[in-house]
N, C-alpha and C. Protein backbone atom coordinates (compact mmCIF):
# COMPACT_ATOMS: atom_id res chain seq x y z
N UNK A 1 39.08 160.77 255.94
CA UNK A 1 40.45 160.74 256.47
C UNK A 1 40.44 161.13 257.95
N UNK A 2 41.50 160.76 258.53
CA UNK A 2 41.16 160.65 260.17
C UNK A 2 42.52 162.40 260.28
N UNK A 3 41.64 163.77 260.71
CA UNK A 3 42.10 164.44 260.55
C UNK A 3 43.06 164.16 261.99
N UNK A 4 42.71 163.97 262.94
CA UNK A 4 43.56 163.94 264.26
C UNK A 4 44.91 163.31 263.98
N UNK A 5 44.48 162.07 263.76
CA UNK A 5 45.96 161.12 262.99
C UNK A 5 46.74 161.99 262.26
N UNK A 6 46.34 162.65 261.23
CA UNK A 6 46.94 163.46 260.20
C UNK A 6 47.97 164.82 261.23
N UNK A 7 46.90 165.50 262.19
CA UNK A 7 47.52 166.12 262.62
C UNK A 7 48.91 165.80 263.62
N UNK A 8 49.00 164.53 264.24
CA UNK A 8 50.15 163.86 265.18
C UNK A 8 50.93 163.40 264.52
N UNK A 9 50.66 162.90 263.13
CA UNK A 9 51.48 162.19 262.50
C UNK A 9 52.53 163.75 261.59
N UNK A 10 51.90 164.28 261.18
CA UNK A 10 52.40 166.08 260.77
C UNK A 10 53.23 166.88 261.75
N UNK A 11 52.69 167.01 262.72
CA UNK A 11 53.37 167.60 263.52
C UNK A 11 54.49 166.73 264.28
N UNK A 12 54.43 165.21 264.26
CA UNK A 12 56.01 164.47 265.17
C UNK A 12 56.58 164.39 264.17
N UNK A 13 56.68 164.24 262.45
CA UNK A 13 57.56 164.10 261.48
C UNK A 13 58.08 165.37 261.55
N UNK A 14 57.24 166.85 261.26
CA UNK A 14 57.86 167.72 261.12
C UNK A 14 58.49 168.32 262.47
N UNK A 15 58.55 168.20 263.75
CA UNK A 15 59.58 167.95 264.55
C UNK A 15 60.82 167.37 264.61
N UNK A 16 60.80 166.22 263.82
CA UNK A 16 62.05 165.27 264.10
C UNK A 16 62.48 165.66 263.21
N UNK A 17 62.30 165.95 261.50
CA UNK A 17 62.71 166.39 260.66
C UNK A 17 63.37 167.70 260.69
N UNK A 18 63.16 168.43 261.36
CA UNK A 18 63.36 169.92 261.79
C UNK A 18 64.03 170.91 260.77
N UNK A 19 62.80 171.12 259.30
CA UNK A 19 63.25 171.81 258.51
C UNK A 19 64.35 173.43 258.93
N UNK A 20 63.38 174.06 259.79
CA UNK A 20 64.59 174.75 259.84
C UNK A 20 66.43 175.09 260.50
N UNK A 21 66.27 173.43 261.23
CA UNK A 21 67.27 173.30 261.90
C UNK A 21 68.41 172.41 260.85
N UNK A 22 67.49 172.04 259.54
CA UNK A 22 68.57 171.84 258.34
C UNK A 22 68.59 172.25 257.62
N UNK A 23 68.36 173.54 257.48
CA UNK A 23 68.85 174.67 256.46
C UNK A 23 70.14 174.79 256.65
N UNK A 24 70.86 175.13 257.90
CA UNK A 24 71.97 175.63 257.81
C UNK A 24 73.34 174.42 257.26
N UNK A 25 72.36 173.06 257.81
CA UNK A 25 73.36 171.94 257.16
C UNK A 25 73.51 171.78 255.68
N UNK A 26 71.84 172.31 255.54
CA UNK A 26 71.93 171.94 253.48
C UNK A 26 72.49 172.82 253.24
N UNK A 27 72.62 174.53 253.65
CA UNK A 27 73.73 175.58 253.15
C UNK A 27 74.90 175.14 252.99
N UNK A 28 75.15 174.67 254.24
CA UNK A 28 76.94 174.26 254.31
C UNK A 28 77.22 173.21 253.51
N UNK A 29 76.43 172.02 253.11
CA UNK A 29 77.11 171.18 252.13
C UNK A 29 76.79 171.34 250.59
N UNK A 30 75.53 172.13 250.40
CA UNK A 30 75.30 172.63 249.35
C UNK A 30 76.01 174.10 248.23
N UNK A 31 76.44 174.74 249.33
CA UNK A 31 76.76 176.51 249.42
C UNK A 31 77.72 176.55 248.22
N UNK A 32 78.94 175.84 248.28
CA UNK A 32 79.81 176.21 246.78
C UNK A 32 78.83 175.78 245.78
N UNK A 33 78.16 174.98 245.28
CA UNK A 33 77.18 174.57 244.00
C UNK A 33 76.69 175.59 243.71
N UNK A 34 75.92 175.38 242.70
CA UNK A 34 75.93 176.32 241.41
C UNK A 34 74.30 176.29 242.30
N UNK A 35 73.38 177.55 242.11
CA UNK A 35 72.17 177.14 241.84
C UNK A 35 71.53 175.98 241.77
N UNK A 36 71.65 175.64 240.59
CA UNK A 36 70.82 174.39 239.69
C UNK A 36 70.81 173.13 241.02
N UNK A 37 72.18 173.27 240.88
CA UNK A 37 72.39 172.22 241.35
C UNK A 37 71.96 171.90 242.81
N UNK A 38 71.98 173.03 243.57
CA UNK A 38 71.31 173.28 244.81
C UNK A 38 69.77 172.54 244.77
N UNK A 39 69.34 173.19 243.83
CA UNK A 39 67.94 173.01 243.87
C UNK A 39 67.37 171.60 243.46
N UNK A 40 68.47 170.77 242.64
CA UNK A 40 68.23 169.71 242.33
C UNK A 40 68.71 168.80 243.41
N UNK A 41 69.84 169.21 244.29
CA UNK A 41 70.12 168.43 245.74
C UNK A 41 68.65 168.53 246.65
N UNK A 42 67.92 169.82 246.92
CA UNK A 42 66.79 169.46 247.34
C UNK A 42 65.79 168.46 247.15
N UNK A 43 65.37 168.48 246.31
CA UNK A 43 64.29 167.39 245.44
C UNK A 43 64.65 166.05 245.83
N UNK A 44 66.42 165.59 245.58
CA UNK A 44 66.61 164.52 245.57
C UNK A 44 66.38 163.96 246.65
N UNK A 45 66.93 164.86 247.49
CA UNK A 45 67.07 164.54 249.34
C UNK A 45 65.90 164.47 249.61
N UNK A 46 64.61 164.71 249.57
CA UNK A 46 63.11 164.88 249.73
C UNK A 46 62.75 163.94 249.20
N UNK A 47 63.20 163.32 247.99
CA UNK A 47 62.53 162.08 247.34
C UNK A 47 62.96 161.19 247.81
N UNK A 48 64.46 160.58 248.19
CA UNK A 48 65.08 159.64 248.91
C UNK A 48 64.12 159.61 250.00
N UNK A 49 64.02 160.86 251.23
CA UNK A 49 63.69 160.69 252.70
C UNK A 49 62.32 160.13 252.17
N UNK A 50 61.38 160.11 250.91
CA UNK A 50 60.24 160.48 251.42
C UNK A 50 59.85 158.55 250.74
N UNK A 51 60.47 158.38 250.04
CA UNK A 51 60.81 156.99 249.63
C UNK A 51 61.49 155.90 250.78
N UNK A 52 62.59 156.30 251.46
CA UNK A 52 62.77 155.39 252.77
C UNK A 52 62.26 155.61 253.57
N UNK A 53 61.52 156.43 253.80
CA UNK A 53 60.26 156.21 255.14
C UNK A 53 58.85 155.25 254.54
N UNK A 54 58.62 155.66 253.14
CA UNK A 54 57.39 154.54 252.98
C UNK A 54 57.81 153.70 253.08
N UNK A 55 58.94 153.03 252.56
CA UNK A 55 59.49 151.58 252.66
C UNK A 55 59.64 150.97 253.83
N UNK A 56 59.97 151.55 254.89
CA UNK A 56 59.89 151.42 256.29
C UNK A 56 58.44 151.45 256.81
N UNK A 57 57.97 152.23 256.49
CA UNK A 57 56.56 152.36 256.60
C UNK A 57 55.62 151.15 256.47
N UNK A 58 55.95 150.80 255.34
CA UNK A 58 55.08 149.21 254.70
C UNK A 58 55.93 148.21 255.27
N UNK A 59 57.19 147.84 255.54
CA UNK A 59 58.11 146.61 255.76
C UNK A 59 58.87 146.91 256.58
N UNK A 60 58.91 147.93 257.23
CA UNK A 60 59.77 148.15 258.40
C UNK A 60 60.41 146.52 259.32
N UNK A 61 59.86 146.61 259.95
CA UNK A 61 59.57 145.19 261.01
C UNK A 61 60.25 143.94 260.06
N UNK A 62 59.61 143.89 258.89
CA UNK A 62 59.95 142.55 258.10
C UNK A 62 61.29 142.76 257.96
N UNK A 63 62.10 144.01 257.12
CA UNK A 63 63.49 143.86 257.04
C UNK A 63 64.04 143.76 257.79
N UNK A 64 63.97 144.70 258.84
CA UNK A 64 64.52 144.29 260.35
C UNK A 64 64.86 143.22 260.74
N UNK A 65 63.85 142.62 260.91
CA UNK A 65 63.62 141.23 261.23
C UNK A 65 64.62 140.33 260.47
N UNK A 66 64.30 140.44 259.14
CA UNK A 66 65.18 139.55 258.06
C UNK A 66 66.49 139.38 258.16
N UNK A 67 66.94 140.81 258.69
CA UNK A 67 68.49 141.01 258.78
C UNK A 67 68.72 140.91 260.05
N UNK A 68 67.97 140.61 261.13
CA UNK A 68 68.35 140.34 262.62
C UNK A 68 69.30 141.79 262.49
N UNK A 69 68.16 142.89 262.74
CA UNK A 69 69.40 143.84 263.12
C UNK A 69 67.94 144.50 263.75
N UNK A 70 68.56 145.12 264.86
CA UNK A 70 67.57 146.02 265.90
C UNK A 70 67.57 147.74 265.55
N UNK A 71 66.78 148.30 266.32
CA UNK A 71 66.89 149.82 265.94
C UNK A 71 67.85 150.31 266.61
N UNK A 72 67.83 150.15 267.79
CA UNK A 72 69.43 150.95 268.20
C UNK A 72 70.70 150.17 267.28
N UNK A 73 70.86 149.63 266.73
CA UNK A 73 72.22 149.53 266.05
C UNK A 73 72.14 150.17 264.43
N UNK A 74 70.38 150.49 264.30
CA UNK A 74 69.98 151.21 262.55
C UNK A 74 70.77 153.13 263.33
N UNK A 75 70.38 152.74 264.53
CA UNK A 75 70.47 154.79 264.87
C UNK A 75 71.63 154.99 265.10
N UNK A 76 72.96 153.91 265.84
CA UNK A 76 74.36 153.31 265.79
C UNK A 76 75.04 153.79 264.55
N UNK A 77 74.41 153.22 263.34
CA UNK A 77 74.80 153.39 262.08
C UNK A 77 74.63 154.85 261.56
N UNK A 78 73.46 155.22 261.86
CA UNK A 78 72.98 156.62 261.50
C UNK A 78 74.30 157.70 262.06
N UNK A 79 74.38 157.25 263.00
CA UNK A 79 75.54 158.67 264.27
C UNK A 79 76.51 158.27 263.40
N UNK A 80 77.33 157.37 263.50
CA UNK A 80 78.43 157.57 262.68
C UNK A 80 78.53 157.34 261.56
N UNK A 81 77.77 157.65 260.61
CA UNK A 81 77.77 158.26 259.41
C UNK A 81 78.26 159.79 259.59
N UNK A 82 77.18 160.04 260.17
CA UNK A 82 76.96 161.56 260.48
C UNK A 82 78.53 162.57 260.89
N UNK A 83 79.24 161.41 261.84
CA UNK A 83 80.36 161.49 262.43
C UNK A 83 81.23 161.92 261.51
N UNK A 84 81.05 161.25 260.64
CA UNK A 84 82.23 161.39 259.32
C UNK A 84 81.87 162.60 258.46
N UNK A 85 80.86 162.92 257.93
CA UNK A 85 80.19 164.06 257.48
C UNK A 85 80.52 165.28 258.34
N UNK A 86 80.27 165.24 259.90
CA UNK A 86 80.86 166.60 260.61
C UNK A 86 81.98 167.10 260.49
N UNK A 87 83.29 165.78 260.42
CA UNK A 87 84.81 166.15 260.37
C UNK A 87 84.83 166.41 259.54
N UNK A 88 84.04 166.09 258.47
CA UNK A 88 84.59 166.77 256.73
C UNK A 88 84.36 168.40 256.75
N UNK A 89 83.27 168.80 257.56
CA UNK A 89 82.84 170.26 257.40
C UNK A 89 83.48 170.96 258.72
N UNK A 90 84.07 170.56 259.85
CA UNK A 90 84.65 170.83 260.66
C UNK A 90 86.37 171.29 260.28
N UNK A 91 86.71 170.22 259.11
CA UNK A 91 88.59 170.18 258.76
C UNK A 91 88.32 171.17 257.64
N UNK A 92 87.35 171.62 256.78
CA UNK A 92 87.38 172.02 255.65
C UNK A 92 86.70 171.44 254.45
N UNK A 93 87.30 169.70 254.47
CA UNK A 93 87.78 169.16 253.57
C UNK A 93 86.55 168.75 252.37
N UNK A 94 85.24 169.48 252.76
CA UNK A 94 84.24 169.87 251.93
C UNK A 94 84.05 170.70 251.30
N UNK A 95 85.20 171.73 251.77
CA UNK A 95 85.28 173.12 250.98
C UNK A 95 86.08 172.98 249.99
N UNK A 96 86.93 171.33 249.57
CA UNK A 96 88.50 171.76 249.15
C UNK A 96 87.55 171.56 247.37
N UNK A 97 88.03 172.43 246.73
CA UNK A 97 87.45 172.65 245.34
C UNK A 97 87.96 172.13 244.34
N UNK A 98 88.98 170.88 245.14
CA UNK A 98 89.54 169.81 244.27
C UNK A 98 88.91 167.95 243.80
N UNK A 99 87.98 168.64 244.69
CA UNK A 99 87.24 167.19 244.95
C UNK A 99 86.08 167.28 244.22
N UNK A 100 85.28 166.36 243.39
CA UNK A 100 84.25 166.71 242.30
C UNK A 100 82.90 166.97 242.93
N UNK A 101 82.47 167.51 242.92
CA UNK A 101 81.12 167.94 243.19
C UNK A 101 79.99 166.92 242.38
N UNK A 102 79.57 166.35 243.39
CA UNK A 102 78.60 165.14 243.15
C UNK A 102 76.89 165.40 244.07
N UNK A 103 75.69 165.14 243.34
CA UNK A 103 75.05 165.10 244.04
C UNK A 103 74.60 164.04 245.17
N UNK A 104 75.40 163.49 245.77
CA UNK A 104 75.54 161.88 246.54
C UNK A 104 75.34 163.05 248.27
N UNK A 105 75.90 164.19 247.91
CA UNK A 105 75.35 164.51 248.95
C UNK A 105 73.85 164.82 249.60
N UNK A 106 72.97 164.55 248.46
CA UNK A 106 71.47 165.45 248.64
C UNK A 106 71.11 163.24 249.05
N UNK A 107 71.99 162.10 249.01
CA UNK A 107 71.00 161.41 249.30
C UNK A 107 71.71 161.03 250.71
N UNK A 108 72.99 161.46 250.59
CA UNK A 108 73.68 160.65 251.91
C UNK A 108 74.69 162.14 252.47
N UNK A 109 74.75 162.38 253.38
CA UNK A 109 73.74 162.19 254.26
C UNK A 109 71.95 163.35 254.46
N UNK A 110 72.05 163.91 253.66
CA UNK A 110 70.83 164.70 253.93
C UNK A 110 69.66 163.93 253.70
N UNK A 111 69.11 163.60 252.67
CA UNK A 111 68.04 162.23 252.70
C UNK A 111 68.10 161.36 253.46
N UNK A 112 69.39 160.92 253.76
CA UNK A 112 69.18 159.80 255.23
C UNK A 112 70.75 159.98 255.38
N UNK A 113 70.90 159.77 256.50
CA UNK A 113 70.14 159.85 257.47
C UNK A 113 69.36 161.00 258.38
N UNK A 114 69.84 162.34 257.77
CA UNK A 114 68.84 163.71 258.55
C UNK A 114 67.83 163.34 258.55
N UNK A 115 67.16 163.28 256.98
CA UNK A 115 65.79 163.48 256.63
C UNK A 115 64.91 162.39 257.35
N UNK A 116 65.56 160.86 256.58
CA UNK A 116 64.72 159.95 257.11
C UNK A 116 65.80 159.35 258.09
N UNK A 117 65.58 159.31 259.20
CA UNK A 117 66.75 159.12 260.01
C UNK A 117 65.95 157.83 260.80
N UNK A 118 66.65 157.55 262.04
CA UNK A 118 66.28 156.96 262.91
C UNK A 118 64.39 156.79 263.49
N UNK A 119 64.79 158.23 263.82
CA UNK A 119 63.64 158.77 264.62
C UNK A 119 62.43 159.11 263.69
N UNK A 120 62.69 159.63 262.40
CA UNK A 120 61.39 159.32 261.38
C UNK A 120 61.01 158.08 261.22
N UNK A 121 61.75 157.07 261.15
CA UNK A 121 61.85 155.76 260.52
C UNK A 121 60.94 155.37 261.81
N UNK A 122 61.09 155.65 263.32
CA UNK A 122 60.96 154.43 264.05
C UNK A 122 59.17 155.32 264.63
N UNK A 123 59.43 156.76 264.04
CA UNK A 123 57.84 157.16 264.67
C UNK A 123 56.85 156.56 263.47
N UNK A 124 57.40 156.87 262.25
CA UNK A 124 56.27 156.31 261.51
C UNK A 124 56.20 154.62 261.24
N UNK A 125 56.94 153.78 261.74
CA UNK A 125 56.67 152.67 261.97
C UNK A 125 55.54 152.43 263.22
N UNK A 126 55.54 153.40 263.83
CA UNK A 126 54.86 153.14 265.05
C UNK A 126 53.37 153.43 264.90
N UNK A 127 53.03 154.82 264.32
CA UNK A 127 52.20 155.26 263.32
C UNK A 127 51.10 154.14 262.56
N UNK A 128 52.31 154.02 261.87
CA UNK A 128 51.22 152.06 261.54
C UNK A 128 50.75 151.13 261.78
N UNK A 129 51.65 150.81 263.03
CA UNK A 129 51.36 149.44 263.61
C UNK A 129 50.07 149.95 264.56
N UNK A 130 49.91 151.00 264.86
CA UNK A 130 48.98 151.59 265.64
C UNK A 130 47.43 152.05 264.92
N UNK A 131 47.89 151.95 263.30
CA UNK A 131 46.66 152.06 262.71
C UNK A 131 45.82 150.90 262.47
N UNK A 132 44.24 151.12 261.99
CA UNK A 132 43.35 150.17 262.13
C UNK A 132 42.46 149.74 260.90
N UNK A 133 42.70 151.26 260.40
CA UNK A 133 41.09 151.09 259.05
C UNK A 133 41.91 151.85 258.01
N UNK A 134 41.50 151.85 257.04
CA UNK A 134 42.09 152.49 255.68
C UNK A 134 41.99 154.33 256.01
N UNK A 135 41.25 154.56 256.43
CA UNK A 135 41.33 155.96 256.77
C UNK A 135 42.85 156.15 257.50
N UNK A 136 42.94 155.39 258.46
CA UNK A 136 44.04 155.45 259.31
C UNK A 136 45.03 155.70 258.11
N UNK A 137 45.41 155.14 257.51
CA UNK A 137 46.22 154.60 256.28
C UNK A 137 46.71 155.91 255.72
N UNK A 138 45.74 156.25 255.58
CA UNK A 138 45.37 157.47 254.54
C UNK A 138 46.08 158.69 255.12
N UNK A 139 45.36 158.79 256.20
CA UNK A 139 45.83 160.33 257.09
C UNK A 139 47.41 160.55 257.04
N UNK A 140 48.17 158.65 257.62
CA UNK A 140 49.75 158.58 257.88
C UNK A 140 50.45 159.37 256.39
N UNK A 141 49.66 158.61 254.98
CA UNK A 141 50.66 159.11 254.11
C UNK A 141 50.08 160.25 253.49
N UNK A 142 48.96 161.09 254.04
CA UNK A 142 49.25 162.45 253.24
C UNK A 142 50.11 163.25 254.65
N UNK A 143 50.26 163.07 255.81
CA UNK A 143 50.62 163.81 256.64
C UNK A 143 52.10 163.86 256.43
N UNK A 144 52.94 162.27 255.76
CA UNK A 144 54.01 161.82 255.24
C UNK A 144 54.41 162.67 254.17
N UNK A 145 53.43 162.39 253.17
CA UNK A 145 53.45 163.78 251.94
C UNK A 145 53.82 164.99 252.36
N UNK A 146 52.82 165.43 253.09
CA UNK A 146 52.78 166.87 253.61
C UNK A 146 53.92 167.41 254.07
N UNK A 147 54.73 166.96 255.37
CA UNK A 147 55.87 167.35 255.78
C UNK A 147 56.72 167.25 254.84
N UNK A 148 56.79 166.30 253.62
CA UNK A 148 58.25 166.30 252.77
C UNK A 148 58.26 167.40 251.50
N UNK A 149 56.59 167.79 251.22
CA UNK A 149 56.65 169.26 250.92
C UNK A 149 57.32 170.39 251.32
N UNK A 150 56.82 170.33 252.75
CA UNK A 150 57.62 171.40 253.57
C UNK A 150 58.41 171.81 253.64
N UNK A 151 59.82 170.35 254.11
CA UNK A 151 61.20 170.22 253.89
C UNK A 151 61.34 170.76 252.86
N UNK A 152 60.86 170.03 251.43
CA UNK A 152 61.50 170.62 250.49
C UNK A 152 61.43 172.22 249.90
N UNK A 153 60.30 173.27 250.58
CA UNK A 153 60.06 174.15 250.10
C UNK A 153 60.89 175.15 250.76
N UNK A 154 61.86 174.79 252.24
CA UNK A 154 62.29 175.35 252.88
C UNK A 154 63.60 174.98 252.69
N UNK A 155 64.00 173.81 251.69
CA UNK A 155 65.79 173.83 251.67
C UNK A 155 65.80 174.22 249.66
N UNK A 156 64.72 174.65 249.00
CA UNK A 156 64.20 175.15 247.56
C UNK A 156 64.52 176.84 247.65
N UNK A 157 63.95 177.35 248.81
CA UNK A 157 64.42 178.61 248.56
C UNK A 157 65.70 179.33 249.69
N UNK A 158 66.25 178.21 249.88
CA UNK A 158 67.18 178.63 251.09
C UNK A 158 68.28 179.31 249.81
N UNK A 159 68.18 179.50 248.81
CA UNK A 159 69.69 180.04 248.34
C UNK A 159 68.88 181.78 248.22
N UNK A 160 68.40 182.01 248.48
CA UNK A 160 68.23 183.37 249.28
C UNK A 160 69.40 183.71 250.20
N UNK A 161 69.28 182.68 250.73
CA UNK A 161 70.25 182.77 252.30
C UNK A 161 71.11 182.94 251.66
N UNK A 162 71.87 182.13 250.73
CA UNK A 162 73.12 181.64 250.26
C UNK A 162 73.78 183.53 249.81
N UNK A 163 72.77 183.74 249.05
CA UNK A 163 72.93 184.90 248.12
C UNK A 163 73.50 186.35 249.60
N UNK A 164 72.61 186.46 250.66
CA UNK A 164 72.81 186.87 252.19
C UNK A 164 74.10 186.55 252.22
N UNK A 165 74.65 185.46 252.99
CA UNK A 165 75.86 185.10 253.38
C UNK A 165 77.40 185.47 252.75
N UNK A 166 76.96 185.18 251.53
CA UNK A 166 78.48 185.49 250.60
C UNK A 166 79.29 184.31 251.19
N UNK A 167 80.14 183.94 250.44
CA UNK A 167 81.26 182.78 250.44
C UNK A 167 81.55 182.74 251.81
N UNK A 168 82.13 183.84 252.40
CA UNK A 168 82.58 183.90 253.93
C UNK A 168 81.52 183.42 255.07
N UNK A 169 80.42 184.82 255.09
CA UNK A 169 79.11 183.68 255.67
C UNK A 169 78.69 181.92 255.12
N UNK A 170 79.03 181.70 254.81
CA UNK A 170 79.08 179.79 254.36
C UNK A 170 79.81 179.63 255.12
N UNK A 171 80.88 179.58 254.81
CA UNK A 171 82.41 179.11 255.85
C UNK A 171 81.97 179.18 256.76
N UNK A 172 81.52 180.41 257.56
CA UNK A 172 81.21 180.20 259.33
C UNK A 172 80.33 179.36 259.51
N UNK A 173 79.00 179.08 258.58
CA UNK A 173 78.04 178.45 259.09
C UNK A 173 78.25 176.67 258.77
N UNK A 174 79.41 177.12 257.55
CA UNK A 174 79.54 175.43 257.36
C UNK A 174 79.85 174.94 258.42
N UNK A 175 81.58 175.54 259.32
CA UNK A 175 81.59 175.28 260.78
C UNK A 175 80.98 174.86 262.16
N UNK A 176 79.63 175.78 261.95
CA UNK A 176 79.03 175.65 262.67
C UNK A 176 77.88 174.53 262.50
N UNK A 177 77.64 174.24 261.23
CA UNK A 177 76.59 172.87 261.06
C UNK A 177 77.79 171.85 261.22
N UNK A 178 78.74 171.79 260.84
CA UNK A 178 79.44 170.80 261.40
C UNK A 178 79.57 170.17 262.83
N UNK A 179 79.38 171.47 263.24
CA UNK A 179 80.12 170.85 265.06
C UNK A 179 77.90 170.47 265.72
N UNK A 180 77.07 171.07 264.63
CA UNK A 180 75.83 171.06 264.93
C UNK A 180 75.25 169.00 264.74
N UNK A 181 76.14 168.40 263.65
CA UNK A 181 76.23 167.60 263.05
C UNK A 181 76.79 166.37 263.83
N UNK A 182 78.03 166.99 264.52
CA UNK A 182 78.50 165.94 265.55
C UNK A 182 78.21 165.85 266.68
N UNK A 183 76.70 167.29 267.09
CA UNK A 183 76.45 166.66 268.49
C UNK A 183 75.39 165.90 268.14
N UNK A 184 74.78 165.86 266.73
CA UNK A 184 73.78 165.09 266.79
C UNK A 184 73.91 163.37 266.52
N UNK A 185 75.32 163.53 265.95
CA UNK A 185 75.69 162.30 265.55
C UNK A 185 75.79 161.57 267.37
N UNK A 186 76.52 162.60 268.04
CA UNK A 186 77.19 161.84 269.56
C UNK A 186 75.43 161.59 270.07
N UNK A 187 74.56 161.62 270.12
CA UNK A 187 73.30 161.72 270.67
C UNK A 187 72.78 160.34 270.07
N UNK A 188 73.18 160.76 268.94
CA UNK A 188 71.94 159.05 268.10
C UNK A 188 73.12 158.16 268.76
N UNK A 189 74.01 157.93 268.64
CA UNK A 189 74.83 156.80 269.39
C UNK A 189 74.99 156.69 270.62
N UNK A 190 74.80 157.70 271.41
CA UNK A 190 74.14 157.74 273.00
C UNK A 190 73.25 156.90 273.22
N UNK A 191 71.94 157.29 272.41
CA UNK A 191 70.87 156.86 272.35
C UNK A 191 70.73 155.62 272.52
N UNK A 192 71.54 155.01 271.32
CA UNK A 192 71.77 153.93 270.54
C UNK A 192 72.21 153.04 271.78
N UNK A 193 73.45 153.46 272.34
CA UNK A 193 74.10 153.02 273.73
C UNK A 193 73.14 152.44 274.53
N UNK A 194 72.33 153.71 275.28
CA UNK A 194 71.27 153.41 276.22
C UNK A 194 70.49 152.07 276.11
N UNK A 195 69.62 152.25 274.35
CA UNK A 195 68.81 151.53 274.08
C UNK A 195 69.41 149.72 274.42
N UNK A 196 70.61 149.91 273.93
CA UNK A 196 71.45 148.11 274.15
C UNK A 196 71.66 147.75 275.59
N UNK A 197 71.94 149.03 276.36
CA UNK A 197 72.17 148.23 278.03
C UNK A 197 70.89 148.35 278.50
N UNK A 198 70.34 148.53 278.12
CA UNK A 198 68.54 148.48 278.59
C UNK A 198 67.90 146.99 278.51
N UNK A 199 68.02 146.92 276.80
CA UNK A 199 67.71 145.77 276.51
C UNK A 199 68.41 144.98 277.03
N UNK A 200 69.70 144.47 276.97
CA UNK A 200 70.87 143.64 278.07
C UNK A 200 70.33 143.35 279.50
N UNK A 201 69.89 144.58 280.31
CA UNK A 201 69.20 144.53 281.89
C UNK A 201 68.16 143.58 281.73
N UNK A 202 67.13 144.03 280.52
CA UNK A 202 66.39 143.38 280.61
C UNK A 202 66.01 142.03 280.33
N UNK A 203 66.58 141.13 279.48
CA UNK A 203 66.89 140.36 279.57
C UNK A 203 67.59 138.91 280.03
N UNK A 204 68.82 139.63 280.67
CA UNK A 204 69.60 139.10 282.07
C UNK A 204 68.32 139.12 283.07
């Protein structure tokens, strides 16, 4: 196995992924749930991210392609998702204890677009196209493996935290992953922005 690969490919997933910079998001949309259920939103969200990145991984380019749709309009899509997810934790209206508690949150948005977002999707596409020999191969998906361990071992015992915080600590931090949520959403559609008048220049 090509340990170097392993190590670039490990260390830019678990950057972009930034387990501990989504703890406080999985608290806040997770935090009223029961235990169980916490822990089973982890797993899911880890299995989704770790399932749409191979898929991207192996066919990236081809679907793309198929659907004539580019990456700045996949990271377009990503932000405002996200957009909508912040105002919910920004107004409350995630806290309201009238609304059923579903695990749809551990695949949307924490599995994707956080987990496997844009920027996972488009480094480990790159990852590949850049590999050569089966070793190469190899290194991408245990390093792939590896980080979605991680994630998951760090949003598995986050109800520690939960247990810390008390109902009230949630509330503030739900707030605060919210407004954490919409600068990241305003960024991928920045991004997204840039990437189209670029391409536009360049082309003209």
């Amino acid at each position: 196995m090509n340990l170097k690969l392993f190590g670039e490919v490990f260390v830019t997933l678990l950057v972009i992924t930034d387990p501990p910079g989504m703890m406080p998001i999985f608290l806040a949309l997770t935090g009223p749930l029961p235990a169980r259920d916490r822990n089973r939103a982890a797993w899911q969200a880890v299995a989704l991210a770790l399932g749409v990145i191979v898929v991207f991984a192996v066919a990236g380019q081809t679907i793309l392609a198929y659907l004539h749709v580019d990456l700045p309009a996949l990271q377009a899509a990503g932000g405002l998702l996200l957009i909508l997810v912040a105002l919910e934790l920004l107004t409350g209206k995630a806290d309201d204890p009238n609304q059923p508690a579903t695990s749809n949150i551990a695949l949307v948005p924490l599995g994707t677009p956080l987990l496997a977002g844009p920027g996972a999707i488009v480094a480990t596409m790159l990852f590949v196209q850049q590999a050569g020999e089966l070793t190469d191969y190899t290194a991408i998906a245990a390093a792939i493996i590896a980080v979605m361990v991680a994630v998951w071992i760090v949003l598995r015992f986050s109800g520690v935290i939960v247990k810390i915080l008390r109902p009230g600590g949630i509330e503030v931090l739900t707030r605060i992953a919210g407004l954490l949520l919409a600068a990241i959403a305003v960024q991928l559609i920045a991004d997204a922005v840039a990437a189209f008048v670029t391409q536009y220049i360049t082309m003209s």
